[in-house]
Protein backbone atom coordinates (compact mmCIF):
# COMPACT_ATOMS: atom_id res chain seq x y z
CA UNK A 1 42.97 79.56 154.04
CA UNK A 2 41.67 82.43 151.85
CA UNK A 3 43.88 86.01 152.35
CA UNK A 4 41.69 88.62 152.06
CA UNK A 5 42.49 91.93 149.83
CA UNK A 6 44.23 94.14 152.41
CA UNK A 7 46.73 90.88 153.20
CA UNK A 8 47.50 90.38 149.25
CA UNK A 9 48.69 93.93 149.58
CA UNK A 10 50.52 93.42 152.25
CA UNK A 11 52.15 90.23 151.11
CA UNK A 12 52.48 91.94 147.06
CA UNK A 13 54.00 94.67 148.81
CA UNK A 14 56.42 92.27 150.84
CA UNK A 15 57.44 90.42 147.63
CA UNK A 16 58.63 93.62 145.80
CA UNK A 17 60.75 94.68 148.68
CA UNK A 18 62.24 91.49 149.11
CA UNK A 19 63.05 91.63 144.94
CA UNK A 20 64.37 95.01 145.06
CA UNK A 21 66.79 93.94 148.23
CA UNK A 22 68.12 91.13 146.09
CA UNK A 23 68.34 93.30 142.92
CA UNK A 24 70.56 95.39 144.83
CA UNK A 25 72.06 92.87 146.60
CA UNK A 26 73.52 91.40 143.45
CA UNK A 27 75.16 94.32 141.89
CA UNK A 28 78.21 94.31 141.49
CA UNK A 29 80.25 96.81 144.41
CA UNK A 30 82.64 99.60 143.35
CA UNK A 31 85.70 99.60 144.79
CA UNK A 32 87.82 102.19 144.38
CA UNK A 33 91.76 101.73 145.63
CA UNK A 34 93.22 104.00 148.49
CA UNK A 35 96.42 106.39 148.18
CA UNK A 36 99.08 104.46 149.68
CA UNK A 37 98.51 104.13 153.62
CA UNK A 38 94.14 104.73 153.20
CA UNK A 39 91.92 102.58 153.04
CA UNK A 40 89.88 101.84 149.85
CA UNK A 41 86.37 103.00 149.15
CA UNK A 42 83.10 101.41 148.16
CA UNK A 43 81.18 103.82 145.91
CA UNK A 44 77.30 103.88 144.94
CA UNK A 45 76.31 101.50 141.88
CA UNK A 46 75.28 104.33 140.05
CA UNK A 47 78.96 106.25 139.71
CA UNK A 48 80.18 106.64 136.17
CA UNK A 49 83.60 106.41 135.21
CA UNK A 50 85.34 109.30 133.69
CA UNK A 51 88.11 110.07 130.99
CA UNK A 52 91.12 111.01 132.06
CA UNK A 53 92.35 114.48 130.89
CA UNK A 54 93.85 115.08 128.16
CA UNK A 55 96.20 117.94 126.68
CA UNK A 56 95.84 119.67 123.44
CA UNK A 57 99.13 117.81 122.44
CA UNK A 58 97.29 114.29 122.89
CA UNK A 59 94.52 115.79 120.32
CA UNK A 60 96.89 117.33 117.90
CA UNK A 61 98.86 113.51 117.81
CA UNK A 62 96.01 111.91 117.01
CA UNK A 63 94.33 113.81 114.80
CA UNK A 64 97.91 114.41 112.87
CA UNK A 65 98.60 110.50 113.12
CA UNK A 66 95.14 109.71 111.46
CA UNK A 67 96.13 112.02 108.11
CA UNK A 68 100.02 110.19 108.51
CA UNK A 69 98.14 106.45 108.43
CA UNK A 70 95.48 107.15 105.87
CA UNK A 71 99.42 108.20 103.49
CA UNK A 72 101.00 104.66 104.35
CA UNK A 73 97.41 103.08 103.45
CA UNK A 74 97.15 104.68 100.11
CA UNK A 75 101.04 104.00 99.49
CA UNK A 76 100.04 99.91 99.87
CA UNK A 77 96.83 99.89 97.98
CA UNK A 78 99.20 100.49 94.74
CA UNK A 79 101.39 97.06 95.58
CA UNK A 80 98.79 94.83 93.95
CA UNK A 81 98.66 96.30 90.26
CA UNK A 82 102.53 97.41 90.55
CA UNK A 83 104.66 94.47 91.78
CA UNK A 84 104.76 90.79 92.15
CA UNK A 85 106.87 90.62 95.03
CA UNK A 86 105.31 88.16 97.43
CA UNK A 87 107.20 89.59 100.16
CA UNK A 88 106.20 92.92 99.76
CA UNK A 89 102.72 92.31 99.27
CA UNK A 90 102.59 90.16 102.43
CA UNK A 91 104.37 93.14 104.07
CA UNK A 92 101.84 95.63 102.79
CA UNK A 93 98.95 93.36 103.58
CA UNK A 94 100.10 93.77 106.98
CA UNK A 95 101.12 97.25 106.95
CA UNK A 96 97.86 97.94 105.33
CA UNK A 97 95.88 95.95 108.37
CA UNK A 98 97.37 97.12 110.93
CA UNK A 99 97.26 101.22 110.27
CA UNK A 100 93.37 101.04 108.81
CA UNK A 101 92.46 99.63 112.49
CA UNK A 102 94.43 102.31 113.90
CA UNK A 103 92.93 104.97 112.44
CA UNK A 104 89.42 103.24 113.54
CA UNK A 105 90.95 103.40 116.98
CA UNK A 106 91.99 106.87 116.80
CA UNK A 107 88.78 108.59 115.26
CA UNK A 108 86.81 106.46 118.01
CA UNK A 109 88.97 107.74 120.42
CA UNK A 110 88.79 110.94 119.42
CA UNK A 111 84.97 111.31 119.48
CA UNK A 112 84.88 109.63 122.85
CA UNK A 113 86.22 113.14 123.90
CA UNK A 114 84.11 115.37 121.50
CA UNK A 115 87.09 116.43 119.58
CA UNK A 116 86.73 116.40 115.30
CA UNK A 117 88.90 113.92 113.79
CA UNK A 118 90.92 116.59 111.39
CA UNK A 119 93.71 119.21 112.08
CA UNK A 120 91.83 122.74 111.98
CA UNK A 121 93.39 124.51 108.75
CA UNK A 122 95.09 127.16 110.88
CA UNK A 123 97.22 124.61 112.49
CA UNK A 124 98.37 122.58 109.23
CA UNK A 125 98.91 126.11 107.47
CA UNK A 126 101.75 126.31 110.39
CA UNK A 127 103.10 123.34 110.04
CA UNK A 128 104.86 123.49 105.93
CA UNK A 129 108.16 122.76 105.74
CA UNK A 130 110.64 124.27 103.36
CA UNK A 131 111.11 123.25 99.97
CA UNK A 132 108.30 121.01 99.39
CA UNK A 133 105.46 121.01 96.87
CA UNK A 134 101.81 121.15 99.05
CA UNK A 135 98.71 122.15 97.91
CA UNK A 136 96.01 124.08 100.69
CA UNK A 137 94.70 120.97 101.79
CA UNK A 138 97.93 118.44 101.62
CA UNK A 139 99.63 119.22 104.68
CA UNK A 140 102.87 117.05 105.26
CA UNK A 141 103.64 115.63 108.76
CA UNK A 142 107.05 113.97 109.48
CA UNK A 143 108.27 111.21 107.13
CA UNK A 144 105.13 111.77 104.96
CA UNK A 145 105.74 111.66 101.26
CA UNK A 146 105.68 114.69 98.91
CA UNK A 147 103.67 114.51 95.79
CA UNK A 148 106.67 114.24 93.40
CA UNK A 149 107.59 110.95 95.92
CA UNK A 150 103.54 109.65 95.44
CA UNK A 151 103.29 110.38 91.96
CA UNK A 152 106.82 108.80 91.15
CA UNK A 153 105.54 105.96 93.07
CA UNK A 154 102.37 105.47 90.92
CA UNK A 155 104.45 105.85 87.89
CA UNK A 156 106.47 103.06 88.70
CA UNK A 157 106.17 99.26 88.62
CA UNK A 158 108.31 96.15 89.34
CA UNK A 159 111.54 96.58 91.22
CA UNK A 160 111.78 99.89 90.66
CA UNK A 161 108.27 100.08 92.59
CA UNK A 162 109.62 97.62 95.36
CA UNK A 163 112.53 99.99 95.52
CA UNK A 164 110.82 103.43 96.23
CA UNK A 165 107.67 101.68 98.17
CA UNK A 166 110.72 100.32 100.44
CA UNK A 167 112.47 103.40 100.86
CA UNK A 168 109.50 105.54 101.10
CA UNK A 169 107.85 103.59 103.65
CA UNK A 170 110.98 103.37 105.85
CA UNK A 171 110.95 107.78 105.28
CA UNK A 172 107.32 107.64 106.44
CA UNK A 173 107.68 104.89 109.43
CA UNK A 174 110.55 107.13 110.90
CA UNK A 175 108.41 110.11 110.50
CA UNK A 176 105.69 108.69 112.67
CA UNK A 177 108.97 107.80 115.20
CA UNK A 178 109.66 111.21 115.40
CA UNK A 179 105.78 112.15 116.14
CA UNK A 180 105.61 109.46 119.31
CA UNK A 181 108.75 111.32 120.53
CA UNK A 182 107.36 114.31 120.29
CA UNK A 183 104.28 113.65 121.85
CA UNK A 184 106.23 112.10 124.76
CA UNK A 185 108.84 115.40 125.04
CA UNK A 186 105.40 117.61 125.51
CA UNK A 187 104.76 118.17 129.40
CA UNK A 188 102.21 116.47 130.35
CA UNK A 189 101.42 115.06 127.38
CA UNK A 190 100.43 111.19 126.70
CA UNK A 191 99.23 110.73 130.41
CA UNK A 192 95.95 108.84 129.28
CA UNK A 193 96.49 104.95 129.30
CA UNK A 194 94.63 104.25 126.30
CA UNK A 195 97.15 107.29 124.09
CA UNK A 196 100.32 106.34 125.81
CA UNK A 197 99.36 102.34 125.50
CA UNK A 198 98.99 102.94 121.82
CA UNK A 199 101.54 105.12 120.91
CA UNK A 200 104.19 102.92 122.46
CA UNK A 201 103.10 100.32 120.37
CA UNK A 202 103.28 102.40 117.05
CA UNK A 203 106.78 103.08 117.95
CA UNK A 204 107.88 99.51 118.65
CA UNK A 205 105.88 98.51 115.64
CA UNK A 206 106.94 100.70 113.42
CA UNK A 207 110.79 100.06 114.13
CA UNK A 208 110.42 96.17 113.61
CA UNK A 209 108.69 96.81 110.13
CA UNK A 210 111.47 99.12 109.51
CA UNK A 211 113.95 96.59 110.22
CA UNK A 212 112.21 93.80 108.15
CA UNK A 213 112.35 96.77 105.50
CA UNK A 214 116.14 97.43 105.49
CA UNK A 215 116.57 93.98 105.40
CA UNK A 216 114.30 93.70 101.74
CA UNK A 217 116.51 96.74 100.73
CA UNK A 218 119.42 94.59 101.38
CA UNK A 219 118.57 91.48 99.65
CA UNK A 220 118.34 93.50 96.30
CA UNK A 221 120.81 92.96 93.83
């Protein structure tokens, strides 16, 4: 049987609605949960999730964390040419690891929200602390080292290195402590999953390196 040119249309035009029904048909529906007591929703296939909000205190811990990790990064890449302690250059391996991905995390998370990945000036200016040597762009957050501490650890090598990495890093591990806290005394600060996730992890982190660290302290003669 031969279809003639108004039926090919027809049956073309059949084909392409029975396509699109199945296109649709296979996406995936969005459910969204109810309050307690409702009922849950379907939404359309073309909703969008969106970021939670955030408070200038979330900002301001990231950003502030980011200049506290890239310290404790530059503080392990002088193990290798200043000690031979296998210990401590398996702990700053890890150390070393661990913050660099961190501070991937953060600036990604951080541009995800249009926000710059640096402290404006006028906040760091407010933030010196008595007593210790800081040029205008070296602004020191908790625990963070001082340049006589990071210059006296460049000058130094073998135990006496192990010594004041050990000690420093412990200084600079319960400084970032003391920033999670913070963060998590702010009202309504570190409501977004991904921020509170992560900085919970810092902190428990953080205080089982500074264990492992006492414990190297203690093990000196």
């Amino acid at each position: 049987m031969k279809i003639g040119w108004p039926n090919c249309l027809l049956v073309g035009a059949l084909l392409t609605g029975l396509c699109c029904l199945t296109a649709r048909a296979q996406q995936p529906a969005i459910v969204q949960p109810g309050a307690p007591g409702q009922p849950t929703q379907t939404l359309p296939a073309s909703t969008r999730a969106t970021l939670p909000p955030r408070s200038p205190k979330d900002v301001e811990f990231m950003q502030g964390m980011i200049m506290h990790h890239a310290q404790a990064v530059e503080m392990t890449a002088l193990i290798e040419s200043r000690t031979t302690n296998k210990d401590l250059r398996l702990l700053g391996a890890r150390i070393s690891h661990s913050q660099a991905e961190e501070i991937r995390f953060m600036k990604r998370w951080l541009a995800s929200r249009g926000e710059p990945t640096e402290l404006p000036m006028a906040q760091m200016s407010g933030m010196d602390m008595p007593g210790m040597n800081m040029s205008a762009h070296q602004m020191l957050m908790p625990g963070m080292l001082t340049l006589k501490q990071m210059d006296a650890l460049r000058h130094a090598k073998g135990e006496d290195f192990d010594r004041l990495f050990l000690t420093g890093m412990i200084q600079h591990h319960g400084g970032a402590l003391t920033m999670v806290k913070d963060l998590f005394d702010t009202a309504g600060a570190g409501q977004d999953a991904e921020l509170f996730n992560f900085a919970t992890d810092i902190d428990s982190g953080q205080r089982a390196e500074i264990r492992i660290m006492q414990t190297m302290l203690g093990e000196k003669p």
